[in-house]
Protein backbone atom coordinates (compact mmCIF):
# COMPACT_ATOMS: atom_id res chain seq x y z
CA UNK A 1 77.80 -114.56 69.71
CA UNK A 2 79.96 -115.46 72.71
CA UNK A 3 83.11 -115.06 70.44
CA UNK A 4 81.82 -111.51 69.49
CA UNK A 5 81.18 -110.60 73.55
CA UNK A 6 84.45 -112.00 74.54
CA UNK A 7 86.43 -110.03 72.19
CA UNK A 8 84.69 -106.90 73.19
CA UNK A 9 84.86 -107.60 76.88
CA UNK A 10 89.13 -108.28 75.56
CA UNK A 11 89.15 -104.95 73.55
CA UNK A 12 87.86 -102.98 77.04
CA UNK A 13 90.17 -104.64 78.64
CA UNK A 14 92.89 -103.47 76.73
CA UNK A 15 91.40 -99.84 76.43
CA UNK A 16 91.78 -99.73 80.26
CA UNK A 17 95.23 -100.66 80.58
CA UNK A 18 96.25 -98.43 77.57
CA UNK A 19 94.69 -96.02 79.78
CA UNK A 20 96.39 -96.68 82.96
CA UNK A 21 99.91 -96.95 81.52
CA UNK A 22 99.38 -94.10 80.15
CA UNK A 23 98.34 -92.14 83.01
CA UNK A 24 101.33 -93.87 84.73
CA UNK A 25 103.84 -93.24 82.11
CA UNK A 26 102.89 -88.89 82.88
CA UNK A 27 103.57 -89.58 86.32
CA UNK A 28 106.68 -91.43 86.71
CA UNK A 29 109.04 -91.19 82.97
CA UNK A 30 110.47 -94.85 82.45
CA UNK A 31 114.08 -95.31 82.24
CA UNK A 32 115.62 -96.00 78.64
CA UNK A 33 118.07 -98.02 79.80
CA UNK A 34 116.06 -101.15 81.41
CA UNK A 35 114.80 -102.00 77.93
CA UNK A 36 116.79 -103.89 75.83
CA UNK A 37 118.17 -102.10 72.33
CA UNK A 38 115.70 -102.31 69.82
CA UNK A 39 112.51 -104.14 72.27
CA UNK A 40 109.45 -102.14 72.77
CA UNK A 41 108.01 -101.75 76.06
CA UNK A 42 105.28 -103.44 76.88
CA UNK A 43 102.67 -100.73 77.41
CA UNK A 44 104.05 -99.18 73.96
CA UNK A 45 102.88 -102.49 72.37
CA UNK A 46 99.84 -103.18 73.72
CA UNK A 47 98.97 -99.60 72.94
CA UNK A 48 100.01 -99.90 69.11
CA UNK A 49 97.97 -103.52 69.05
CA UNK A 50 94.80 -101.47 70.53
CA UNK A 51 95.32 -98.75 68.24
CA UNK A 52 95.69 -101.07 64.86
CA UNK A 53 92.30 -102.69 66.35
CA UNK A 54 90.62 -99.54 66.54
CA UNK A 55 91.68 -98.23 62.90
CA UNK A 56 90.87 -101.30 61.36
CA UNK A 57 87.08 -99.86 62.03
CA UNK A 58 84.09 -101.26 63.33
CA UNK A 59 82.62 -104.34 61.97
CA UNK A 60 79.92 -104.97 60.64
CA UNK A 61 77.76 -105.70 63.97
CA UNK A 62 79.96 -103.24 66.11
CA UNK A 63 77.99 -100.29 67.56
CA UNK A 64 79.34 -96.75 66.87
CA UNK A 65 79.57 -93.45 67.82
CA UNK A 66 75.57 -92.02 67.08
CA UNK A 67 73.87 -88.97 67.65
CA UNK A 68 76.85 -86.55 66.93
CA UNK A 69 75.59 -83.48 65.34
CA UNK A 70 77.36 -82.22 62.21
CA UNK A 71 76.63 -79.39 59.96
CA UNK A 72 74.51 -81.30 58.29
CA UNK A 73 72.36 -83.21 61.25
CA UNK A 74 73.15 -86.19 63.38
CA UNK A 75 75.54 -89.02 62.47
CA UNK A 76 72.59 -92.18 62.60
CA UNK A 77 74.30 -95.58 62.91
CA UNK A 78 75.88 -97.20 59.59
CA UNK A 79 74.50 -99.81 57.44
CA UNK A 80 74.65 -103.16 58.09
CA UNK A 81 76.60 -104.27 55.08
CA UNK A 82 76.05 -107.89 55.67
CA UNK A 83 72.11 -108.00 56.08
CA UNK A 84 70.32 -110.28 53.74
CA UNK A 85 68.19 -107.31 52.92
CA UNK A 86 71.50 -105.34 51.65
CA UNK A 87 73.20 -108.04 49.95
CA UNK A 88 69.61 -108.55 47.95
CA UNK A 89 69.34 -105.31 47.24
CA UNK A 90 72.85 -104.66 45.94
CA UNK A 91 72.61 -107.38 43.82
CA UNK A 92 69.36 -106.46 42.20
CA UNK A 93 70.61 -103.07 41.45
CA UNK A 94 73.75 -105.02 39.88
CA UNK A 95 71.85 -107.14 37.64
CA UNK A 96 69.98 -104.27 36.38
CA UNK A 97 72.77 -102.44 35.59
CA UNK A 98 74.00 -105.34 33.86
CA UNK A 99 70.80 -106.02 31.92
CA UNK A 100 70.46 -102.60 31.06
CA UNK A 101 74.32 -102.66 29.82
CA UNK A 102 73.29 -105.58 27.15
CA UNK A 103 70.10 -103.94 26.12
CA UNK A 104 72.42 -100.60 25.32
CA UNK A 105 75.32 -102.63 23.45
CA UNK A 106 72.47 -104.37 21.59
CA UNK A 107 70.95 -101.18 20.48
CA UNK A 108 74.06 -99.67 19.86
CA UNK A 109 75.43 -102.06 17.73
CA UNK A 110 75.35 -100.18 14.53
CA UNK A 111 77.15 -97.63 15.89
CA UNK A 112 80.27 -99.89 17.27
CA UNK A 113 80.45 -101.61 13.86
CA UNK A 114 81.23 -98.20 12.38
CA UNK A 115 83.49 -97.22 15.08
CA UNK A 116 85.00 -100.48 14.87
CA UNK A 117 85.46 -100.39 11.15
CA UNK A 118 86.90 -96.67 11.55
CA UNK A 119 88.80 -97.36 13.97
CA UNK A 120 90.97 -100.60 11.68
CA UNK A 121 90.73 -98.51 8.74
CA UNK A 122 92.86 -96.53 10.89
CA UNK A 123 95.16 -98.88 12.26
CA UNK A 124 95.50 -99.99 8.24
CA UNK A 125 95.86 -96.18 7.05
CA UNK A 126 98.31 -94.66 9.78
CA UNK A 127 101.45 -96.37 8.37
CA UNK A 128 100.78 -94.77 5.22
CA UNK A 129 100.41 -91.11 7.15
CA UNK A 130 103.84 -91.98 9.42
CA UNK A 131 105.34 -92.98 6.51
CA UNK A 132 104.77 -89.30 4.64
CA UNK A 133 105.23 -87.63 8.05
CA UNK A 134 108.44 -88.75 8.17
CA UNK A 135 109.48 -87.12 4.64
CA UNK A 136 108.65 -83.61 5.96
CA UNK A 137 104.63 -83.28 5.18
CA UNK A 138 102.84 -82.31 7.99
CA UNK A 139 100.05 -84.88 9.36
CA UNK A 140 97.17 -82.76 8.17
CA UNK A 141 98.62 -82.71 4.39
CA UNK A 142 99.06 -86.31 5.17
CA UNK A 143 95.70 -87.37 5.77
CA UNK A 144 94.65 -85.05 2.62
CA UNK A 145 96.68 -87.24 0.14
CA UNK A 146 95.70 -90.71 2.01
CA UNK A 147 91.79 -89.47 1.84
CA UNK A 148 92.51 -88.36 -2.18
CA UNK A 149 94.41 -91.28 -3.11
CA UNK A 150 91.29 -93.49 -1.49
CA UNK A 151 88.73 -91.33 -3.53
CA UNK A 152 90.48 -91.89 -6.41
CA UNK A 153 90.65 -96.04 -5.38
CA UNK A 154 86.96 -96.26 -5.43
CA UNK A 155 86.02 -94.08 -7.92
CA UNK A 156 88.40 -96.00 -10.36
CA UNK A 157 86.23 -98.88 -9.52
CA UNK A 158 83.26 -97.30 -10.01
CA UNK A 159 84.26 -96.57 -13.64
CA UNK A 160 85.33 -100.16 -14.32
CA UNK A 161 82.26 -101.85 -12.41
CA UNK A 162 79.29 -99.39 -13.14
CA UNK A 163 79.50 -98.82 -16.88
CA UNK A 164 79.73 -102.53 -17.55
CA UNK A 165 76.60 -103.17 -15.33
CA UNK A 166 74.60 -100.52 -16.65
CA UNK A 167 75.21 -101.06 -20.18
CA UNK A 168 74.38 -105.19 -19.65
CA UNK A 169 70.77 -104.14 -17.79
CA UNK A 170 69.76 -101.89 -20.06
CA UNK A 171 70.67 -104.63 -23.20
CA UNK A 172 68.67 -107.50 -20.74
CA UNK A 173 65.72 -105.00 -20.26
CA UNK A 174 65.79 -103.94 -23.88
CA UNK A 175 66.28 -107.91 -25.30
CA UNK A 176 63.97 -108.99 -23.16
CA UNK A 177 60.66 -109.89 -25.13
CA UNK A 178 62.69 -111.16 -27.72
CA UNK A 179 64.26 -113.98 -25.17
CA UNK A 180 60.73 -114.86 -23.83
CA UNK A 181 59.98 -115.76 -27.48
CA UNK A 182 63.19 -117.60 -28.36
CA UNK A 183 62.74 -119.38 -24.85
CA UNK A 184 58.85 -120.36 -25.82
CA UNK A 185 59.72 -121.30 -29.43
CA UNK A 186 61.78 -123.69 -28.59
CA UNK A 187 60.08 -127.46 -29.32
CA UNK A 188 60.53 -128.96 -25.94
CA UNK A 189 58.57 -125.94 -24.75
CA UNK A 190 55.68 -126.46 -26.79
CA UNK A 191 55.64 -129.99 -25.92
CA UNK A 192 55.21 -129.33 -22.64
CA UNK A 193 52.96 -126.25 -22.88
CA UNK A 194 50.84 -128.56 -25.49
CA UNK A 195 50.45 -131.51 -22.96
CA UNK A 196 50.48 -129.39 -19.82
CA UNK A 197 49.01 -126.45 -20.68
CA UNK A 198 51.61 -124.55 -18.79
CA UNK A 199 51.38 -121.36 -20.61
CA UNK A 200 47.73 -120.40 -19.90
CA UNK A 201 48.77 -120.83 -15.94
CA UNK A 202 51.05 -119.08 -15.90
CA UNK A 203 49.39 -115.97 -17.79
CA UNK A 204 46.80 -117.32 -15.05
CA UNK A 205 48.92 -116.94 -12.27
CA UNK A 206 50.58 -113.65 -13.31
CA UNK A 207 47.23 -112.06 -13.77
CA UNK A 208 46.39 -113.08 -10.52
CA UNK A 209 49.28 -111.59 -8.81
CA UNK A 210 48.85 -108.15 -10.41
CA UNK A 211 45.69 -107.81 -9.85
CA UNK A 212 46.35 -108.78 -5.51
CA UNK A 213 46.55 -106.01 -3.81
CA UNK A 214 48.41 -107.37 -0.94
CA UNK A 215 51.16 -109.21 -3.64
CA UNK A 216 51.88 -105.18 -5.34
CA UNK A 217 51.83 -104.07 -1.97
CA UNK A 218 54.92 -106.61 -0.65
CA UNK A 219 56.16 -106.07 -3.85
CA UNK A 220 56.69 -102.27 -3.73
CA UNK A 221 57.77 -102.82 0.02
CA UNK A 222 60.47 -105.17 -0.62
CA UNK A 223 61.65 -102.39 -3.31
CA UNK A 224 61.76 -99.62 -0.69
CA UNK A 225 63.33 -102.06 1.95
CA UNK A 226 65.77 -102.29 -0.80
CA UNK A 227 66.11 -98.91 -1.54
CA UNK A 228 66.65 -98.17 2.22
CA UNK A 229 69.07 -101.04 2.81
CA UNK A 230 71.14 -99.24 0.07
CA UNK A 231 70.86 -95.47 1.25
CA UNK A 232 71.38 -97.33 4.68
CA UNK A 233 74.51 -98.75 3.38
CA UNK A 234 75.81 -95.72 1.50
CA UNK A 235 75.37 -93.42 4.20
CA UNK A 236 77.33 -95.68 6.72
CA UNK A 237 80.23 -95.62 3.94
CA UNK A 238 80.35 -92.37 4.36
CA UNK A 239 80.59 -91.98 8.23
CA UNK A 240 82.54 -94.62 8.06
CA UNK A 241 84.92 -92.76 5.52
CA UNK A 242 84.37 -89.30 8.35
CA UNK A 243 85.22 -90.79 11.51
CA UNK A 244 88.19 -92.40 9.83
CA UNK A 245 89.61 -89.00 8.46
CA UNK A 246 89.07 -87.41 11.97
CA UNK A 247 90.79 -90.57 13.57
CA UNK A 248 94.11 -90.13 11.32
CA UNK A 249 94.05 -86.72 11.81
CA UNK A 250 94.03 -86.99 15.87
CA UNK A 251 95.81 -90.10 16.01
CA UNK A 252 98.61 -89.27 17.84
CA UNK A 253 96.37 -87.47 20.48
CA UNK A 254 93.90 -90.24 21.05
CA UNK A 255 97.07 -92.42 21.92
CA UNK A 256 98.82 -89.46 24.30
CA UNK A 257 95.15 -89.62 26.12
CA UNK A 258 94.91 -93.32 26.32
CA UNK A 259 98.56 -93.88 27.59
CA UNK A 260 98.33 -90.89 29.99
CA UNK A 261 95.41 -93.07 31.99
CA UNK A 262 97.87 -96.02 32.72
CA UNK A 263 100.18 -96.05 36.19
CA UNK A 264 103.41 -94.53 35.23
CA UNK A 265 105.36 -97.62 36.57
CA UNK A 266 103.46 -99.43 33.32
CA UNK A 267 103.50 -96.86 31.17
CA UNK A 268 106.30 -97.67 28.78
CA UNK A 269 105.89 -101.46 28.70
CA UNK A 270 102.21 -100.55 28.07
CA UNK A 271 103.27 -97.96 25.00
CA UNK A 272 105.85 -100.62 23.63
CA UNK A 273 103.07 -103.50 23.56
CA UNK A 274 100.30 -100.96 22.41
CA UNK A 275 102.41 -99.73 19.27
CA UNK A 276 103.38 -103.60 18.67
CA UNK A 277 100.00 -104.56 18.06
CA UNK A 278 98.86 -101.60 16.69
CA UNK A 279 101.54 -102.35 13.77
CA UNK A 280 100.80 -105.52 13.27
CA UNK A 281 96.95 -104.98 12.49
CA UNK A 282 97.78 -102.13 10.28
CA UNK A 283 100.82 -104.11 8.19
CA UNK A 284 98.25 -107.18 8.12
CA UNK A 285 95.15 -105.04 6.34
CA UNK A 286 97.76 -103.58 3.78
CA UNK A 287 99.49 -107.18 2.83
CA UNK A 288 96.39 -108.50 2.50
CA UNK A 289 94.98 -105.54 0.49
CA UNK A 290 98.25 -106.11 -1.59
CA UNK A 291 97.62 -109.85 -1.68
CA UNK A 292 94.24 -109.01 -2.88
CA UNK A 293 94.76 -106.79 -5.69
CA UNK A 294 97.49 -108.91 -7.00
CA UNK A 295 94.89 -111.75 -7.06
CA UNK A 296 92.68 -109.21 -8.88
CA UNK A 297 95.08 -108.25 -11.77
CA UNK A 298 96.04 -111.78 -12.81
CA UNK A 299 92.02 -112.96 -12.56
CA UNK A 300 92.11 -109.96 -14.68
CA UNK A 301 94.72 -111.07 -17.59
CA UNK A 302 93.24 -114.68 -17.20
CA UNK A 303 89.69 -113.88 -17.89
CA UNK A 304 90.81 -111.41 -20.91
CA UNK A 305 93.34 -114.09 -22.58
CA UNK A 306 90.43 -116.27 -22.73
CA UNK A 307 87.68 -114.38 -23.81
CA UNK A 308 85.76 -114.51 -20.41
CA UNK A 309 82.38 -111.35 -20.33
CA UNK A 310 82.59 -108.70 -17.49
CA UNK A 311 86.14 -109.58 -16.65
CA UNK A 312 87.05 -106.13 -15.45
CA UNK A 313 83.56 -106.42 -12.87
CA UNK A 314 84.73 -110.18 -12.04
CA UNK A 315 88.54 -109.32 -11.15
CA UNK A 316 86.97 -106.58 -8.90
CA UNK A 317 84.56 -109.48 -7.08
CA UNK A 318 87.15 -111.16 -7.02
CA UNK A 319 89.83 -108.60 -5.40
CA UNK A 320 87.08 -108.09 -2.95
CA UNK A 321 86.55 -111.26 -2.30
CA UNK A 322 90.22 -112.13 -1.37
CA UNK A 323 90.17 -110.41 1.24
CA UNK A 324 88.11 -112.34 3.75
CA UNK A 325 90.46 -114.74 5.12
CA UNK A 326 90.65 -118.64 4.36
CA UNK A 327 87.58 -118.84 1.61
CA UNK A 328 88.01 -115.47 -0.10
CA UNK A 329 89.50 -116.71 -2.90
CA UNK A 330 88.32 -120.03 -3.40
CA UNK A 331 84.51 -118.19 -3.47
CA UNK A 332 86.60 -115.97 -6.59
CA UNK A 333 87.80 -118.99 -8.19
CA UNK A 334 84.83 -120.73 -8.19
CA UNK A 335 82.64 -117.63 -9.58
CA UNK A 336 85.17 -117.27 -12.24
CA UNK A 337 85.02 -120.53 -13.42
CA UNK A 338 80.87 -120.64 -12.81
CA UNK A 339 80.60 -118.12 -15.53
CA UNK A 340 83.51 -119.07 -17.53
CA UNK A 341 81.17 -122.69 -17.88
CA UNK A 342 78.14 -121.20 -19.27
CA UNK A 343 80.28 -119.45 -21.79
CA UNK A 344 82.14 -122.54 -22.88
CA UNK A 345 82.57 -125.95 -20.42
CA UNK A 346 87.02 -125.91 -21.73
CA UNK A 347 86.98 -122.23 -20.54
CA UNK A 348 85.88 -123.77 -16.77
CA UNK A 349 88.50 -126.55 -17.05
CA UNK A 350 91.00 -124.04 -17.97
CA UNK A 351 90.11 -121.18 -15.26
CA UNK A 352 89.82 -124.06 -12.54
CA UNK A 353 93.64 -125.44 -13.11
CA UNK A 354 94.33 -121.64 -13.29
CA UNK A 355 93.40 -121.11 -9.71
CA UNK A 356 95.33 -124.06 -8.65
CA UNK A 357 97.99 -123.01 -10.08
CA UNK A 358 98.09 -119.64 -8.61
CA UNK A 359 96.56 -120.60 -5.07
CA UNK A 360 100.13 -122.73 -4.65
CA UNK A 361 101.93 -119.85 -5.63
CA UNK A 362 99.78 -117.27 -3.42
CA UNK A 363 100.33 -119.68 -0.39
CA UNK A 364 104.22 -120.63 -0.69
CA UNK A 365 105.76 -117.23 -2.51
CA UNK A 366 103.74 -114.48 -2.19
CA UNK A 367 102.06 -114.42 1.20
CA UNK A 368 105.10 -115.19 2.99
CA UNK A 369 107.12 -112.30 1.05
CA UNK A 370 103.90 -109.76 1.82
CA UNK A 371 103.25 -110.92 5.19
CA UNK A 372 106.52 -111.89 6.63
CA UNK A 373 106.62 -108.65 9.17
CA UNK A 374 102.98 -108.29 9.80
CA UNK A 375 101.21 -110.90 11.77
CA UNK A 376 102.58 -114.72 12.74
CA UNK A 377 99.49 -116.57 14.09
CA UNK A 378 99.05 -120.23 13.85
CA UNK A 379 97.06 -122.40 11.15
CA UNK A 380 94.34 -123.92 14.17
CA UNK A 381 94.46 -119.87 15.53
CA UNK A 382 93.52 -118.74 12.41
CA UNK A 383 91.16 -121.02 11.30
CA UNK A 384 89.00 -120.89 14.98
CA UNK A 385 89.54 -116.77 14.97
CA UNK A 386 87.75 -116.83 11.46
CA UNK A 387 84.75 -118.70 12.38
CA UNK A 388 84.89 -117.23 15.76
CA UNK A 389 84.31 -113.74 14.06
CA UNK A 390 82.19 -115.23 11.24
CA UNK A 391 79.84 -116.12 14.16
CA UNK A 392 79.93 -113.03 15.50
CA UNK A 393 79.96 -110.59 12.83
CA UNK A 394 79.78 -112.02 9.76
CA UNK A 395 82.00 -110.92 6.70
CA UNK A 396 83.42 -108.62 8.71
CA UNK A 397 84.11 -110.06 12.00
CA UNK A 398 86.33 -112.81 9.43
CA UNK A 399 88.06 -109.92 8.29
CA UNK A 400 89.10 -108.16 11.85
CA UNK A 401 89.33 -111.89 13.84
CA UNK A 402 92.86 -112.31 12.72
CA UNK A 403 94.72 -109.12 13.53
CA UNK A 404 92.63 -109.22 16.82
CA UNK A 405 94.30 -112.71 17.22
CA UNK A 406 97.71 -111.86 16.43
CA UNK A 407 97.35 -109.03 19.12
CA UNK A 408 95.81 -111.37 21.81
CA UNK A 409 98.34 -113.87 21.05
CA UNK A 410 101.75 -110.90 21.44
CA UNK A 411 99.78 -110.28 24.85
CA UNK A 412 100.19 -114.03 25.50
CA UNK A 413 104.18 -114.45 24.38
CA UNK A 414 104.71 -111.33 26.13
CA UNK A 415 102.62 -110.81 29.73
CA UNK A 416 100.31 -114.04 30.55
CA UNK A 417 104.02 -116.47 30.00
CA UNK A 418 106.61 -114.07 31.82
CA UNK A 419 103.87 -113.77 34.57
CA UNK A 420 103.31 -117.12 34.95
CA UNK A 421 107.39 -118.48 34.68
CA UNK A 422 107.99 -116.06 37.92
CA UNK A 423 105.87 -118.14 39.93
């Protein structure tokens, strides 16, 4: 407090003698030449220091100017921006704001996951429209053949994986009693249904489940959940499918807009890095789409050399399932070879040295030949980003996590190391 006094008794001080020199200075001019080249006067300087005081504003505890009428009433004295009462109050408001922020991320989630999956999709599907932009289409014919040529993509699947399931549930529905009986005919069976009674119990038990109310109830709910999950999931395909038409087709503006709020002065470093990673995430989801379906077509020929069912529906599983980084095609092998065992145990053996075979080959030839201008992220990077987005996301968070940290990583190499050898 006597610190505070003495520097206001020190700023009238100085007010005063502004003053007088100044009222001096009107009366009698000062001579250039007694001042040395390039010195300011003294009542030049002290004037400047009071003025820099007295712009610097009032602090916190400094009375002002009150009672001034404006248009728009008197001027009342400002707040006290270091009161516990402010400070309290400011933060409460911020930890709303934040809570609030959560709560709306969390409810929004589904949404962002579709934008999110649009939004790669696009990064994946924009070299394809660049690359017929460049022959001469325009980008609107562009997007037209990328949006048939997917169409036809999943509808070709459709007709290899639909049929086969179809016609195999309505031959399991329709050969159904007839494996009950061969099941309970068997001798071990009556064995145990002679010593155990088994049989009657469970006639017992399924007569007392139809005939619950509550069991038929959960019953028919979990087939509606199930029906909803998949009208759920098919309509999200679609919007999915949408927004990703309408991002390709605007693409170039959405970028124009987004670069256009950056300071000039960082503009085109900010461009140069933006297109970098940008390319990178799109050339990773086509190599490893390419990786993928190359995995599909030789599970393909395998399974149909050696006599495997549903190989058409398994090479699809497993084209799908290649694509999730790390595990995707071990899970595919292993499938394979799941089913190719219940057909015949040398079939298993046979598929399992298979994918051996072919995983060294994936790993040493044809992922570095596919991926060798797309991204360049390190084995522990990889393997923490995966699990990272597993966490996170699930399948799908797997998928994105390493394109994400490829980009994070160029940001790394190219801003946080330059930055940080400068000082």
């Amino acid at each position: 407090m006597r610190q505070w006094r003495a520097f206001q008794e020190q700023q009238r001080d100085a007010l005063k003698a502004s003053n007088r020199f100044e009222s001096d200075d009107a009366k009698t001019p000062t001579p250039q030449a007694d001042s040395p080249t390039g010195a300011t006067p003294a009542p030049i300087a002290e004037q400047k220091a009071t003025d820099d005081v007295r712009d610097a504003g009032p602090r916190p505890d400094e009375p002002t100017a009150e009672g001034v009428e404006t248009a728009y009433g008197f001027v009342g004295k400002p707040i006290n921006r270091a009161s516990p009462i402010y400070i309290g109050f400011m933060g409460a408001i911020g930890v709303a704001l934040a809570y609030g922020l959560v709560h709306l991320i969390t409810r929004l989630s589904t949404t962002l996951t579709v934008l999110l999956v649009a939004f790669f999709l696009t990064l994946a599907l924009n070299p394809i429209v660049e690359s017929l932009t460049r022959r001469g289409l325009r980008r609107s014919w562009a997007v037209g053949v990328v949006c048939l040529g997917l169409v036809a993509v999943f509808a070709l699947l459709a007709l290899l994986v639909v049929p086969p399931l179809v016609d195999e549930t309505t031959q399991l529905g329709n050969n159904a009693p007839k494996i009950v009986d061969d099941f309970l005919a068997q001798q071990w069976v009556k064995d145990l249904d002679q010593d155990y009674d088994v049989s009657a119990k469970i006639q017992e038990q399924v007569q007392k489940r139809v005939t619950d109310g509550a069991f038929v109830s959960q019953v028919f709910g979990g087939v509606l959940g199930a029906g909803k999950v998949v009208a759920s999931g098919l309509f999200q395909a679609f919007t999915i499918l949408i927004l990703t038409l309408y991002f390709l087709a605007s693409f170039p503006r959405v970028k124009q807009g987004a670069y256009a709020m950056v300071p000039a002065s960082r503009r085109p470093r900010f461009i140069s890095l933006s297109e970098e990673i940008m390319r990178r995430t799109g050339s990773y989801a086509i190599g490893q789409v390419l990786v993928a379906t190359f995995n599909a077509g030789c599970s393909w020929i395998m399974m149909t050399i050696l006599g495997i069912p549903y190989a058409a529906v398994l090479a699809v599983v497993v084209g799908f399932l290649g694509l999730i980084p790390m595990v995707g095609a071990t899970l595919g092998a292993v499938l394979v070879a799941i089913v190719a065992f219940f057909v015949e145990p040398q079939k298993a053996i046979i598929v399992a040295i298979y994918y051996l075979i072919y995983q060294q080959l994936e790993n040493y030839v044809i992922v570095p030949r596919i991926m060798q201008r797309t991204v360049s992220v390190p084995g522990a990077v990889t393997v923490v980003a995966a699990l990272a987005g597993g966490t996170l996301l699930g399948v799908l968070g797997a998928l994105l996590a390493i394109p994400v940290a490829a980009g994070l990583l160029l940001l790394y190499e190219e801003v946080l190391v330059p930055r940080q050898a400068h000082h």
